[in-house]
C-alpha atoms as a PDB file:
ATOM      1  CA  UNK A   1     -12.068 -13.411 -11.406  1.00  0.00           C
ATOM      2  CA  UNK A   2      -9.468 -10.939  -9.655  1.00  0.00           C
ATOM      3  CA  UNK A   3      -9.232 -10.266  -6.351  1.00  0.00           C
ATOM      4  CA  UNK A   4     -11.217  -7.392  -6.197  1.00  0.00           C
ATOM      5  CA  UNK A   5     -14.184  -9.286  -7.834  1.00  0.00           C
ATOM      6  CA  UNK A   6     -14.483 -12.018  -6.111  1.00  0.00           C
ATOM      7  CA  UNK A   7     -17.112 -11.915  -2.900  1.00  0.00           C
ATOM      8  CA  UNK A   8     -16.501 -12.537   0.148  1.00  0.00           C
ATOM      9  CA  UNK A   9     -17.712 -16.156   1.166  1.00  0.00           C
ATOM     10  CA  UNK A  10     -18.267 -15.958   4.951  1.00  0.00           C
ATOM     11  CA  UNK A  11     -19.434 -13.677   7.384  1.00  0.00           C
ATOM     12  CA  UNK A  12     -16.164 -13.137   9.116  1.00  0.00           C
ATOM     13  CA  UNK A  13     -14.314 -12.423   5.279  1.00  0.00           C
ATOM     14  CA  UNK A  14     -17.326 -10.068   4.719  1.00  0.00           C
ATOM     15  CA  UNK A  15     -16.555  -7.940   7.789  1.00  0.00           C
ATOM     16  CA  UNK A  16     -13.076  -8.436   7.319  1.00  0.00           C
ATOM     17  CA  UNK A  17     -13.300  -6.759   3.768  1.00  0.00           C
ATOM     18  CA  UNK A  18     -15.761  -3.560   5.436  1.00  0.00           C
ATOM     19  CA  UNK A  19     -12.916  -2.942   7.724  1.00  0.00           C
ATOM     20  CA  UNK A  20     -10.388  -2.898   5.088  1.00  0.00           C
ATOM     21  CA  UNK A  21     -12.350  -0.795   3.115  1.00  0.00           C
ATOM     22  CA  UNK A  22     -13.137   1.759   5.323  1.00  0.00           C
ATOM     23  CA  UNK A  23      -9.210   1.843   6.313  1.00  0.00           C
ATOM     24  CA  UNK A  24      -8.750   2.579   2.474  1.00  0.00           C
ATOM     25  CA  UNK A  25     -11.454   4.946   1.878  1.00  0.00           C
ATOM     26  CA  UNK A  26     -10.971   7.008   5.547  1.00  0.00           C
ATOM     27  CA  UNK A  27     -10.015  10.374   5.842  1.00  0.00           C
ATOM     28  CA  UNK A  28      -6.184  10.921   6.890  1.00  0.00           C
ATOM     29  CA  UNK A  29      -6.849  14.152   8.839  1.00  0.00           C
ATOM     30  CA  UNK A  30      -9.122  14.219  12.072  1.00  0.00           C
ATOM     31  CA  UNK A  31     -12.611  15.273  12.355  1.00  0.00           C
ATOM     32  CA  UNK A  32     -12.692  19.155  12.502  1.00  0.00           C
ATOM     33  CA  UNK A  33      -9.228  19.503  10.841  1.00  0.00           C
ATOM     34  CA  UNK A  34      -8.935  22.294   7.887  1.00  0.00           C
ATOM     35  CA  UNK A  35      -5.645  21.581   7.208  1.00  0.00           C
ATOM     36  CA  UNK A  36      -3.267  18.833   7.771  1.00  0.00           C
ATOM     37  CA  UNK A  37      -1.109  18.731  10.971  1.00  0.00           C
ATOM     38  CA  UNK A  38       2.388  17.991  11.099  1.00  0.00           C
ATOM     39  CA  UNK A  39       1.963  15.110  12.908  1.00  0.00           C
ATOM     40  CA  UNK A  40      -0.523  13.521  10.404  1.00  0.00           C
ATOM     41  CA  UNK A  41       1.653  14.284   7.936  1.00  0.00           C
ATOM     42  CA  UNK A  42       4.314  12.554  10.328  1.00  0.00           C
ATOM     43  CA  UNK A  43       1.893   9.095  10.696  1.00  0.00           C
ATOM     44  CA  UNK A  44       1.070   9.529   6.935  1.00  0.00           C
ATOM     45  CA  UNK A  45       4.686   9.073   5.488  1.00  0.00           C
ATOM     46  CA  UNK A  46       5.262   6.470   8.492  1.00  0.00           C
ATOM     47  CA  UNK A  47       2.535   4.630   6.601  1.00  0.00           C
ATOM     48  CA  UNK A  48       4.039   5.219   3.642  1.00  0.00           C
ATOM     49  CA  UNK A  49       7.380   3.736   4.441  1.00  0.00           C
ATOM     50  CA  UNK A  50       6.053   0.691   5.712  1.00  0.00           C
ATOM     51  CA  UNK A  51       4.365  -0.023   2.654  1.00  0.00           C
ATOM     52  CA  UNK A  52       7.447   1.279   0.718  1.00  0.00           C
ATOM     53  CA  UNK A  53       9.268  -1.522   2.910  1.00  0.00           C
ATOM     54  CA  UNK A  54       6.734  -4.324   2.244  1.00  0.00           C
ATOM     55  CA  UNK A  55       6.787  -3.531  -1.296  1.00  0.00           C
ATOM     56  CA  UNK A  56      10.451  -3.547  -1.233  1.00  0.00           C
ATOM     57  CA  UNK A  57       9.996  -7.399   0.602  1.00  0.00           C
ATOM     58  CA  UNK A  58       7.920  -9.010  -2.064  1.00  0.00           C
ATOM     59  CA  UNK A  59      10.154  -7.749  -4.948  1.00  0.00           C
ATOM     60  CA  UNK A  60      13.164  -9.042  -3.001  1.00  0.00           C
ATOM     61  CA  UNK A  61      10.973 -12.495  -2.819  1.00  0.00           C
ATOM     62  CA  UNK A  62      10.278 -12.133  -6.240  1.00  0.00           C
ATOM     63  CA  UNK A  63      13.735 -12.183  -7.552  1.00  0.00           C
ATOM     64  CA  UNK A  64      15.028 -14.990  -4.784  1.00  0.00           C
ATOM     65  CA  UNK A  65      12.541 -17.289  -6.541  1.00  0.00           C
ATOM     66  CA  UNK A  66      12.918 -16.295 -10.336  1.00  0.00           C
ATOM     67  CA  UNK A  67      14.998 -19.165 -11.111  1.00  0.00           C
ATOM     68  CA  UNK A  68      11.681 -20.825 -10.024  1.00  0.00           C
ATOM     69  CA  UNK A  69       8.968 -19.403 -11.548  1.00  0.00           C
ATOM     70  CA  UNK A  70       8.860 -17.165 -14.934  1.00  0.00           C
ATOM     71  CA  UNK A  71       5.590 -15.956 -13.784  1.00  0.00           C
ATOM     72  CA  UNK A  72       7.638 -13.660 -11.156  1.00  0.00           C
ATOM     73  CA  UNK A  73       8.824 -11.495 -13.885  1.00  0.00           C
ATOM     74  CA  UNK A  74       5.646 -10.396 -14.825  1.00  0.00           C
ATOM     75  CA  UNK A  75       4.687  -9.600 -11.287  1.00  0.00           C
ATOM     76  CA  UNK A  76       8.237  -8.047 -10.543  1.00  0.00           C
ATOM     77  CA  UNK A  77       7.233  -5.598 -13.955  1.00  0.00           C
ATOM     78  CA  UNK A  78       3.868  -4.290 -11.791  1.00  0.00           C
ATOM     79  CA  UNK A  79       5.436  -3.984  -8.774  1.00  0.00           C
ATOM     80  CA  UNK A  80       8.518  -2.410  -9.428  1.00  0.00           C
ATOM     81  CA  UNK A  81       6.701   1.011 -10.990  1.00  0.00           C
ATOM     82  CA  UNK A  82       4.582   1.219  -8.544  1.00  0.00           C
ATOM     83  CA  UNK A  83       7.116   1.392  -5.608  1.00  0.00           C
ATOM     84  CA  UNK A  84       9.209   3.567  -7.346  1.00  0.00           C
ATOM     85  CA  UNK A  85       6.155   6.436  -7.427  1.00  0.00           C
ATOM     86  CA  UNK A  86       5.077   5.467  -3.561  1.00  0.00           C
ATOM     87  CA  UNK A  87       8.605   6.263  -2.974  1.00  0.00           C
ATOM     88  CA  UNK A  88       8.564   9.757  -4.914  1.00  0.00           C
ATOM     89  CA  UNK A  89       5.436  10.239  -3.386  1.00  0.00           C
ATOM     90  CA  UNK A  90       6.814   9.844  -0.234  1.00  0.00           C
ATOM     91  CA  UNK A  91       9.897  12.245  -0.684  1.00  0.00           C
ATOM     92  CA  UNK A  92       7.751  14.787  -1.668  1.00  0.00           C
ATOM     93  CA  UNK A  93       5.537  14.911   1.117  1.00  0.00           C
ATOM     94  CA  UNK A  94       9.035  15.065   3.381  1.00  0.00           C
ATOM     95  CA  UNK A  95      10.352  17.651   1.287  1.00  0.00           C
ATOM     96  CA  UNK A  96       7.235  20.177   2.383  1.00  0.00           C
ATOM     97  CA  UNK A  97       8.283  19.654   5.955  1.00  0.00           C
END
């Protein structure tokens, strides 16, 4: 069972898991904004970058302990892509302002 499967087990993981969900799923402009302002766009890529950073962490981990674990490699190959396109993604959202 993965991560995303697996129910919560207690009240507090259950409310836990709402908020994190509506963080995922909420809107990144305002209410009553038509178009994005520049300083959502600002917070947005400031979002961005931390997870860029975190991301960047946990492969850093991932190598440091490779001598320890094979499984690391594996993880290291899922990660790796996927920072790579938050970070385009990233550059071209800076490049429109």
């Amino acid at each position: 069972m993965t991560a995303r499967q697996r129910h919560p087990r207690t009240a507090a993981e259950a409310r836990e898991a709402a908020t994190e969900a509506k963080l995922i799923t909420g809107p990144l402009m305002r209410e009553g904004e038509t178009t994005p302002t520049h300083e959502t766009i600002h917070q947005t890529c400031h979002d961005l970058l931390r997870v860029s950073a975190g991301l960047e962490s946990l492969l850093l981990l991932l190598e440091l302990q490779a001598a320890e674990q094979a499984a690391n490699d594996g993880l290291h190959a899922l990660l790796a892509p996927l920072k790579q396109q938050l970070d385009q993604a990233v550059n071209r959202v800076q490049a429109l302002y």
